[in-house]
PDB file of N, CA and C in Angstrom:
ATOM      1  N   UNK A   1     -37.087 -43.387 -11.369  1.00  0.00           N
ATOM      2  CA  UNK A   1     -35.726 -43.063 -11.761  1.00  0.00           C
ATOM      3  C   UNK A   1     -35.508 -41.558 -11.829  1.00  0.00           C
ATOM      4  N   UNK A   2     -36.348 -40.748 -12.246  1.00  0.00           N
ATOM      5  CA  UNK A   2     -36.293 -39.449 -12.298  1.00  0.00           C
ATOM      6  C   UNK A   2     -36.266 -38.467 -10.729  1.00  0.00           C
ATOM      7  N   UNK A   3     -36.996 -39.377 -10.000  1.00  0.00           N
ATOM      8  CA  UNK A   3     -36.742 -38.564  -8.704  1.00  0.00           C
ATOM      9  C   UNK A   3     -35.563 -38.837  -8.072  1.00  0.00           C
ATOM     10  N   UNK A   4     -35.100 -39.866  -8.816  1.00  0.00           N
ATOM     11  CA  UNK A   4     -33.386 -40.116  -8.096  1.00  0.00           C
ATOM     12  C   UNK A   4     -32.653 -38.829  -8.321  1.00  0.00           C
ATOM     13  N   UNK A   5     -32.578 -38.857  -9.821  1.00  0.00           N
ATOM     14  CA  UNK A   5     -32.214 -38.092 -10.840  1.00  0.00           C
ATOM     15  C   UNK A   5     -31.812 -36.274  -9.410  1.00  0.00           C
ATOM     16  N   UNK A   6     -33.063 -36.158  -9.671  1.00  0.00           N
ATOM     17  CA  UNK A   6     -33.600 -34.832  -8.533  1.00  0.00           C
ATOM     18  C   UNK A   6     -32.737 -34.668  -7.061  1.00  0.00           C
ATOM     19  N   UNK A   7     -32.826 -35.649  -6.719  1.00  0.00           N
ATOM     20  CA  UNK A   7     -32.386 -36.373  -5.415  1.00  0.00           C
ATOM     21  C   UNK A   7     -30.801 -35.952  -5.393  1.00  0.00           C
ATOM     22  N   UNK A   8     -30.333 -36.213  -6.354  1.00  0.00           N
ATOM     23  CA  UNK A   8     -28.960 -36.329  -6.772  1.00  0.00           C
ATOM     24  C   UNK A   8     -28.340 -34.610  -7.094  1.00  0.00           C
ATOM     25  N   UNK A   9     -29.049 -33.946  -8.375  1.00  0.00           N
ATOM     26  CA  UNK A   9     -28.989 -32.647  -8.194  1.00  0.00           C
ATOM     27  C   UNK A   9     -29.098 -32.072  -6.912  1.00  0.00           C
ATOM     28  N   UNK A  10     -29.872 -32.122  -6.358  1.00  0.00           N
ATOM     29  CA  UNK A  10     -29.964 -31.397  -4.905  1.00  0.00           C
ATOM     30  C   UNK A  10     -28.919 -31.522  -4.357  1.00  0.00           C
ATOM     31  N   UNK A  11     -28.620 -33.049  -4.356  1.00  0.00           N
ATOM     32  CA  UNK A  11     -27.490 -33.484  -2.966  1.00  0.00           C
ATOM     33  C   UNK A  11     -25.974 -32.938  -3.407  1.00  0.00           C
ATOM     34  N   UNK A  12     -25.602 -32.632  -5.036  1.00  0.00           N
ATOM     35  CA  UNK A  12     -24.590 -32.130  -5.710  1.00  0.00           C
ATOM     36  C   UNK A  12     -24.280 -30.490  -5.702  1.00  0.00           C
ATOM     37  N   UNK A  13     -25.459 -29.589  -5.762  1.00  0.00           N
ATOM     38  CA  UNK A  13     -25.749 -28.691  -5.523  1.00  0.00           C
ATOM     39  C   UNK A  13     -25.628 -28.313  -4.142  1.00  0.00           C
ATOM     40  N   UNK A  14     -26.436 -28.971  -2.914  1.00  0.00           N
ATOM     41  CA  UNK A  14     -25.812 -28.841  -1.682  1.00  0.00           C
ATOM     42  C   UNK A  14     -24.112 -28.451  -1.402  1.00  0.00           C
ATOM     43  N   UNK A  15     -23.690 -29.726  -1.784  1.00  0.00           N
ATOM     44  CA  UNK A  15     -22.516 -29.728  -1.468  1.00  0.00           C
ATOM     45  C   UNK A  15     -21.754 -28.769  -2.427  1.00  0.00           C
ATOM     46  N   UNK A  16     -21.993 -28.088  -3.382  1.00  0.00           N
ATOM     47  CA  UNK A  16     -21.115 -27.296  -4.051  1.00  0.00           C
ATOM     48  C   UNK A  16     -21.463 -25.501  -3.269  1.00  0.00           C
ATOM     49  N   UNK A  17     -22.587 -25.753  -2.793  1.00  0.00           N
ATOM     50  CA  UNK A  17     -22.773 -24.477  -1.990  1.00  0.00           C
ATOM     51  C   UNK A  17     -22.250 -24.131  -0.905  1.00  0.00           C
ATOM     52  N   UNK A  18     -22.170 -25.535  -0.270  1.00  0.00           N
ATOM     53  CA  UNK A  18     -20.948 -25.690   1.051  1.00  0.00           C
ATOM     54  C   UNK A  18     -19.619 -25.060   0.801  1.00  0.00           C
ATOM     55  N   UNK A  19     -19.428 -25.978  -0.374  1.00  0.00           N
ATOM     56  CA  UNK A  19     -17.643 -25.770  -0.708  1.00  0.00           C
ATOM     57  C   UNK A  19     -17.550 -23.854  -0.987  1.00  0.00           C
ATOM     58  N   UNK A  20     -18.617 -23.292  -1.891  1.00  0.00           N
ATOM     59  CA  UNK A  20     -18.625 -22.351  -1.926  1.00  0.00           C
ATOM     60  C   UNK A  20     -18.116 -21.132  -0.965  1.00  0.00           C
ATOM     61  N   UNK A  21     -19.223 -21.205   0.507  1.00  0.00           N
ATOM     62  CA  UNK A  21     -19.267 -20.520   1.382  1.00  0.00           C
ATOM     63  C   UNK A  21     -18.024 -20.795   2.057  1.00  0.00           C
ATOM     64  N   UNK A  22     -17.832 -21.986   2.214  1.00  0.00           N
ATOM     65  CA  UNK A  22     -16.490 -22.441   3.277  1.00  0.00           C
ATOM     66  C   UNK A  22     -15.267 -21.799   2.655  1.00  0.00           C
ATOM     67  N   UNK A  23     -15.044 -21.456   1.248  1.00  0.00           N
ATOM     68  CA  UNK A  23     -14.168 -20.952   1.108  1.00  0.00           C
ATOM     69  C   UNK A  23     -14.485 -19.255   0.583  1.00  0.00           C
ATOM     70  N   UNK A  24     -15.304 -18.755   0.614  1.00  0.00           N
ATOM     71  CA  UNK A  24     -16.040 -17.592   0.576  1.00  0.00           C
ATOM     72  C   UNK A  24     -15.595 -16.930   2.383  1.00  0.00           C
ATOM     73  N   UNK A  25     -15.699 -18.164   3.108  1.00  0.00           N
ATOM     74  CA  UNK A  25     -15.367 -17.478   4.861  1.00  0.00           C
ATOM     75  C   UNK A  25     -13.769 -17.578   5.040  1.00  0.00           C
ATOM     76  N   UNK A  26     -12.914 -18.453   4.649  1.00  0.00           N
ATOM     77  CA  UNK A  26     -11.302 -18.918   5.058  1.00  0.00           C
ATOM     78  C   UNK A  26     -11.600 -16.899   4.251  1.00  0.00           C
ATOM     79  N   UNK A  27     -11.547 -16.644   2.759  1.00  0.00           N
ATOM     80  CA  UNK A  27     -11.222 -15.498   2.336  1.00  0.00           C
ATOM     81  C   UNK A  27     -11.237 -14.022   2.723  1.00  0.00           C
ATOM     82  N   UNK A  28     -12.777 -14.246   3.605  1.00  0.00           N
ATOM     83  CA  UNK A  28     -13.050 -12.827   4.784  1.00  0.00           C
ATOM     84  C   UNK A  28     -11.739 -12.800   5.737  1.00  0.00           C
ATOM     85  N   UNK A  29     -11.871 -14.401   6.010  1.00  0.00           N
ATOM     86  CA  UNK A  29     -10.433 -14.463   7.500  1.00  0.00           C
ATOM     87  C   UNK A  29      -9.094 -13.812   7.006  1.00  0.00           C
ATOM     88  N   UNK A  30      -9.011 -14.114   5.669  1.00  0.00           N
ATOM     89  CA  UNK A  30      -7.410 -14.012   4.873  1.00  0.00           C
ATOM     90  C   UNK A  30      -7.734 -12.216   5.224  1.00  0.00           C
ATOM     91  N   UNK A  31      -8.579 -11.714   4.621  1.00  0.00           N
ATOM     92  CA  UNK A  31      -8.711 -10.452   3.958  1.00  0.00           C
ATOM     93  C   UNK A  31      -8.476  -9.654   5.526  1.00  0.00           C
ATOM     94  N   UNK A  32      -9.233  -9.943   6.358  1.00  0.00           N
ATOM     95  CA  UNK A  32      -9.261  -9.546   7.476  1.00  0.00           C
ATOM     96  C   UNK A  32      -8.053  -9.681   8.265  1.00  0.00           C
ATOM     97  N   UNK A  33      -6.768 -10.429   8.091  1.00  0.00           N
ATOM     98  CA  UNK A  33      -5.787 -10.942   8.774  1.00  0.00           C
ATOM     99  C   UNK A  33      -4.530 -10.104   8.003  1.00  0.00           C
ATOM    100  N   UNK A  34      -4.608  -9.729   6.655  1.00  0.00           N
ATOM    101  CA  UNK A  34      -4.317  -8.945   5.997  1.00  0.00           C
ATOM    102  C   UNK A  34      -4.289  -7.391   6.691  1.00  0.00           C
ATOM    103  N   UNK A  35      -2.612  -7.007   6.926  1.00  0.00           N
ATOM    104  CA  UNK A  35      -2.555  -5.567   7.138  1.00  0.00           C
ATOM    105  C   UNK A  35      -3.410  -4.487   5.815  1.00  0.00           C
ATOM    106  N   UNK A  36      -3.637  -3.453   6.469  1.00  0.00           N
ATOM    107  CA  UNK A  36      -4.007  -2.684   5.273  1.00  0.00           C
ATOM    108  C   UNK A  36      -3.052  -2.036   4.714  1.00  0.00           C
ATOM    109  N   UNK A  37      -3.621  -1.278   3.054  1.00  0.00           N
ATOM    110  CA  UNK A  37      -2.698  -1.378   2.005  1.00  0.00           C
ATOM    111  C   UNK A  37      -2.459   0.140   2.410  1.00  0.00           C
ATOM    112  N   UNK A  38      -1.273   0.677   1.977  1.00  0.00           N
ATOM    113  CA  UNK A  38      -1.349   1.665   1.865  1.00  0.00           C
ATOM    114  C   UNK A  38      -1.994   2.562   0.599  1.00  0.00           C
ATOM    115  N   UNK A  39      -2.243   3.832   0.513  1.00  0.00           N
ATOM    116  CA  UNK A  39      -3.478   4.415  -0.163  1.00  0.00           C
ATOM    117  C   UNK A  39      -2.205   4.776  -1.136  1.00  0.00           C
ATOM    118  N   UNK A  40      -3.266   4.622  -2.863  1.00  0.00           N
ATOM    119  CA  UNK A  40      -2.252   4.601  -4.055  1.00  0.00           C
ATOM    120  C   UNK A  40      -1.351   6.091  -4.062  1.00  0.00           C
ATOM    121  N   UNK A  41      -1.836   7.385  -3.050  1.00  0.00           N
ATOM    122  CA  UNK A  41      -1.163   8.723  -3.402  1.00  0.00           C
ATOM    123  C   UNK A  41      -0.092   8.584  -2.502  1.00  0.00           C
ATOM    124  N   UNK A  42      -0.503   8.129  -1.395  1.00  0.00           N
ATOM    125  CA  UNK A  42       1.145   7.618  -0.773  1.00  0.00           C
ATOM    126  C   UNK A  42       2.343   6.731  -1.516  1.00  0.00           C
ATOM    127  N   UNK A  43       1.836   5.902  -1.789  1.00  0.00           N
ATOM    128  CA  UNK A  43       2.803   5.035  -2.781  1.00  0.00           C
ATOM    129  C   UNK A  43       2.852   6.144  -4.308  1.00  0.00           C
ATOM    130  N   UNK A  44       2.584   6.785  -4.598  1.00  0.00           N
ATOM    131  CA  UNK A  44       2.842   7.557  -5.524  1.00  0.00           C
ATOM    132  C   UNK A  44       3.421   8.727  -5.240  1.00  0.00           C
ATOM    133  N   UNK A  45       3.344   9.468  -4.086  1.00  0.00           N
ATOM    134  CA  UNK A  45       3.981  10.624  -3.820  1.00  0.00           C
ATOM    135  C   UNK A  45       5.260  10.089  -3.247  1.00  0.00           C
ATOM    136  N   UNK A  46       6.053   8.821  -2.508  1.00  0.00           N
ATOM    137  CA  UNK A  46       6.729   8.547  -1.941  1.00  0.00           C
ATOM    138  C   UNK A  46       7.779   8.441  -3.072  1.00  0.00           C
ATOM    139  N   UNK A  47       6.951   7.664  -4.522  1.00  0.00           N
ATOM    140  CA  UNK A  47       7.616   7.402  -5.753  1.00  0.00           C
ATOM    141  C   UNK A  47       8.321   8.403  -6.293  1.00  0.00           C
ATOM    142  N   UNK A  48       7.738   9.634  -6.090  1.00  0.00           N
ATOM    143  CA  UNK A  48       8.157  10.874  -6.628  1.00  0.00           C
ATOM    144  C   UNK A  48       9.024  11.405  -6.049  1.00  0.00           C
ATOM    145  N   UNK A  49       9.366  11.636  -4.843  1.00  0.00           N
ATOM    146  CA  UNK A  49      10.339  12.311  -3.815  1.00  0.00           C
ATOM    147  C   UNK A  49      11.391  11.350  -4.191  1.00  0.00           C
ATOM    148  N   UNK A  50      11.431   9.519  -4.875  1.00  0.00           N
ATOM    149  CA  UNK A  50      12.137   8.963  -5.002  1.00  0.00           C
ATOM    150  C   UNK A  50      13.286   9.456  -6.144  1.00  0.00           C
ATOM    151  N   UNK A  51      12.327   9.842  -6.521  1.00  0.00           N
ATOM    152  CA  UNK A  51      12.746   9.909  -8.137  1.00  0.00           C
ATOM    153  C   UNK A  51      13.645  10.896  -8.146  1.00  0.00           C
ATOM    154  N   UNK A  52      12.328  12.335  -7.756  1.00  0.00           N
ATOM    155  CA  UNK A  52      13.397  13.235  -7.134  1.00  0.00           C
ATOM    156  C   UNK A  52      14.766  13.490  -6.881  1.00  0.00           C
ATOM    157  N   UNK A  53      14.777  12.979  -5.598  1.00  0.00           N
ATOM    158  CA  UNK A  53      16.286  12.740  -4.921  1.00  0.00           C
ATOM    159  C   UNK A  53      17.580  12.063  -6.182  1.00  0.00           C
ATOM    160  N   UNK A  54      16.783  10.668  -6.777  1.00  0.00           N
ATOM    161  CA  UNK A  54      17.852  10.586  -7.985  1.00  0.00           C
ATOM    162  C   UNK A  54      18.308  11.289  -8.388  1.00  0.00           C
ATOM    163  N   UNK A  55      17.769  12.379  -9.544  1.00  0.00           N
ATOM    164  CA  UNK A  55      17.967  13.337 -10.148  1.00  0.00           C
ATOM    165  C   UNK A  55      18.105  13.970  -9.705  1.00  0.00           C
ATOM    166  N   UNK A  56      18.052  14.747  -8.853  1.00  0.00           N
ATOM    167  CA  UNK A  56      19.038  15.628  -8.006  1.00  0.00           C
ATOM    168  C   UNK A  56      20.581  15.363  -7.895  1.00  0.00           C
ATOM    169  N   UNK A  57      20.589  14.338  -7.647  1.00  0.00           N
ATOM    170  CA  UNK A  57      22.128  13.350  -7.091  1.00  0.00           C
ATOM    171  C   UNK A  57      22.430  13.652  -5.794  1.00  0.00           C
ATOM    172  N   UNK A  58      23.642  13.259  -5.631  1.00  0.00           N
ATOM    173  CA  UNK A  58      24.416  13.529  -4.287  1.00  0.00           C
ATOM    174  C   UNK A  58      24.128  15.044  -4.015  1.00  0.00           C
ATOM    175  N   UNK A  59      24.475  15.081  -2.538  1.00  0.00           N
ATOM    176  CA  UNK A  59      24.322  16.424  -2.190  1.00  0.00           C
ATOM    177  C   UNK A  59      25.769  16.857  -1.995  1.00  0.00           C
ATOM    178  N   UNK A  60      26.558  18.030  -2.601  1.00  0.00           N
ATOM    179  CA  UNK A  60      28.246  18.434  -2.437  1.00  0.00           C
ATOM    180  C   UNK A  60      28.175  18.735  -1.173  1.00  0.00           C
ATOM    181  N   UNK A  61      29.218  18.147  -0.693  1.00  0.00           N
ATOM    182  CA  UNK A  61      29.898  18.772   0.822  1.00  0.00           C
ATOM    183  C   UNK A  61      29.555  20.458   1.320  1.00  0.00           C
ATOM    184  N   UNK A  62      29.809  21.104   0.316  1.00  0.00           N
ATOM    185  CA  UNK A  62      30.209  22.516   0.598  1.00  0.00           C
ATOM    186  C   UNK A  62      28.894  23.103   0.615  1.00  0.00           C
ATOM    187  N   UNK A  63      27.385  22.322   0.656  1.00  0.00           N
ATOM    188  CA  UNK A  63      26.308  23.043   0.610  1.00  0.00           C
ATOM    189  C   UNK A  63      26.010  23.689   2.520  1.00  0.00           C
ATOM    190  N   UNK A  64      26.716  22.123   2.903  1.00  0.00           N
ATOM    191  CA  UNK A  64      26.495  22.575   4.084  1.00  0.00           C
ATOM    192  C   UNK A  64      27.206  24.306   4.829  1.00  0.00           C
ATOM    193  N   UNK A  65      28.152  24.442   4.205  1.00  0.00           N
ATOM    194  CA  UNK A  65      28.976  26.148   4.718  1.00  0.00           C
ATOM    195  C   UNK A  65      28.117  26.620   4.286  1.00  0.00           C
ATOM    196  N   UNK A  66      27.357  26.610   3.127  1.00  0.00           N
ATOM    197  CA  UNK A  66      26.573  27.770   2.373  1.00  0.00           C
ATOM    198  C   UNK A  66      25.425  28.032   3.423  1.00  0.00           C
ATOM    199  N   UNK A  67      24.841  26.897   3.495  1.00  0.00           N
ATOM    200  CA  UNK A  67      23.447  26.921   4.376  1.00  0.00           C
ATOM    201  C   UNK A  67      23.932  27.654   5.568  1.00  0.00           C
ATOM    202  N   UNK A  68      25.033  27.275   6.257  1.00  0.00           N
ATOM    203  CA  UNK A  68      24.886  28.166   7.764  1.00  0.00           C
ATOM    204  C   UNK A  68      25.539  29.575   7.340  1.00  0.00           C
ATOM    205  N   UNK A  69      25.986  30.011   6.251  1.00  0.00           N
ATOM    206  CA  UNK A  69      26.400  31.467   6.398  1.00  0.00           C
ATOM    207  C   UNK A  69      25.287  32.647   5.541  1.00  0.00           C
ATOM    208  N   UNK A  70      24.226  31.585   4.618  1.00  0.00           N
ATOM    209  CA  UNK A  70      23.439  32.435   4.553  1.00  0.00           C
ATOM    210  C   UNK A  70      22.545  32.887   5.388  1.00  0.00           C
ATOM    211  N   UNK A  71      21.826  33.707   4.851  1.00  0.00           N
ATOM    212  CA  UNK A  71      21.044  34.560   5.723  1.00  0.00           C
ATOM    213  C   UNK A  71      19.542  34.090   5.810  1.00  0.00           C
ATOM    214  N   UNK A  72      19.276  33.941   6.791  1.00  0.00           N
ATOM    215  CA  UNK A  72      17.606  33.435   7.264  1.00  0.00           C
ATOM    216  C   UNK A  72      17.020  33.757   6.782  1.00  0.00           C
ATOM    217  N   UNK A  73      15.834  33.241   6.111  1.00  0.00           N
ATOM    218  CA  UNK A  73      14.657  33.858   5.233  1.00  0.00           C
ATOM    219  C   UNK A  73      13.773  34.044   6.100  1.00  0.00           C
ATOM    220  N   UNK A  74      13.877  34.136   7.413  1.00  0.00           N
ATOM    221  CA  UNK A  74      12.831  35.293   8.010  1.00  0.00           C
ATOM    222  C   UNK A  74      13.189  36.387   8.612  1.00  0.00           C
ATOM    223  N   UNK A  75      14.244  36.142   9.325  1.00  0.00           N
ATOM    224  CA  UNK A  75      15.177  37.418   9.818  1.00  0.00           C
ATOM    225  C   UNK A  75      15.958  38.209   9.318  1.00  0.00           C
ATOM    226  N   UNK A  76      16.773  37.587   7.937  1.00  0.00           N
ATOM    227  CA  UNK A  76      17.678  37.982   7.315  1.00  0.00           C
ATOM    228  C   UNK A  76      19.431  38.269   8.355  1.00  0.00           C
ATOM    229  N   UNK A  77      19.373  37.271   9.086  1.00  0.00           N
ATOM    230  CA  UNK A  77      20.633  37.479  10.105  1.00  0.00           C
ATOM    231  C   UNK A  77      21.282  35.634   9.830  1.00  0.00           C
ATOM    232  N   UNK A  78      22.317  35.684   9.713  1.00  0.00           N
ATOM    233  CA  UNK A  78      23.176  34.372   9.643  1.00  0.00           C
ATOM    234  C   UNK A  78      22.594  33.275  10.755  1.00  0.00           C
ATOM    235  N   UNK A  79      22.857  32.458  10.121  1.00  0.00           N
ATOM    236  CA  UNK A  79      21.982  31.579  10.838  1.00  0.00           C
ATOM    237  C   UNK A  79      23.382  30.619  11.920  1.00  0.00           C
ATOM    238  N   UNK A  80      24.088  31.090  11.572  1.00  0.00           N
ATOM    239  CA  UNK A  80      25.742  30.525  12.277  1.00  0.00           C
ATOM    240  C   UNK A  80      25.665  31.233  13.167  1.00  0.00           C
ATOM    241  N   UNK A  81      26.474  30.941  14.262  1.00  0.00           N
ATOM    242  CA  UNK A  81      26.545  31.717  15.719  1.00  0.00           C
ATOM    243  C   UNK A  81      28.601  31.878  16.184  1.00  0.00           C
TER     244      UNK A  81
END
């Protein structure tokens, strides 16, 4: 009766090692089928420029005249033609 006993562990154990691996491999496939993530400083620097821009707000109409009549920060000559 005891070597049944044995017989039985083994054959329970088998099969739980199966189930194991078989789904230990579908998970490589998942992981592998899976685009990659993007890296946490991208998603964090992207967050920030987000934020940014909020608080900033809208941009006024009239920045745009300003920008073309000031003067180039390398040449110092209008940047309008």
């Amino acid at each position: 009766m005891d070597e049944w006993n044995m017989d039985l562990y083994h054959c329970l154990a088998r099969e739980r090692l199966e189930r194991i691996r078989a789904e230990a491999e579908r998970a490589a496939l998942l992981r592998d089928i899976r685009p990659p993530r993007r890296p946490l400083r991208v998603t964090l620097g992207t967050a920030l420029l987000a934020i940014g821009r909020w608080v900033m707000g809208p941009v006024p109409d009239w920045t745009d005249e300003v920008t073309r009549s000031a003067p180039a920060a390398s040449g110092g000559t209008p940047t309008s033609r």
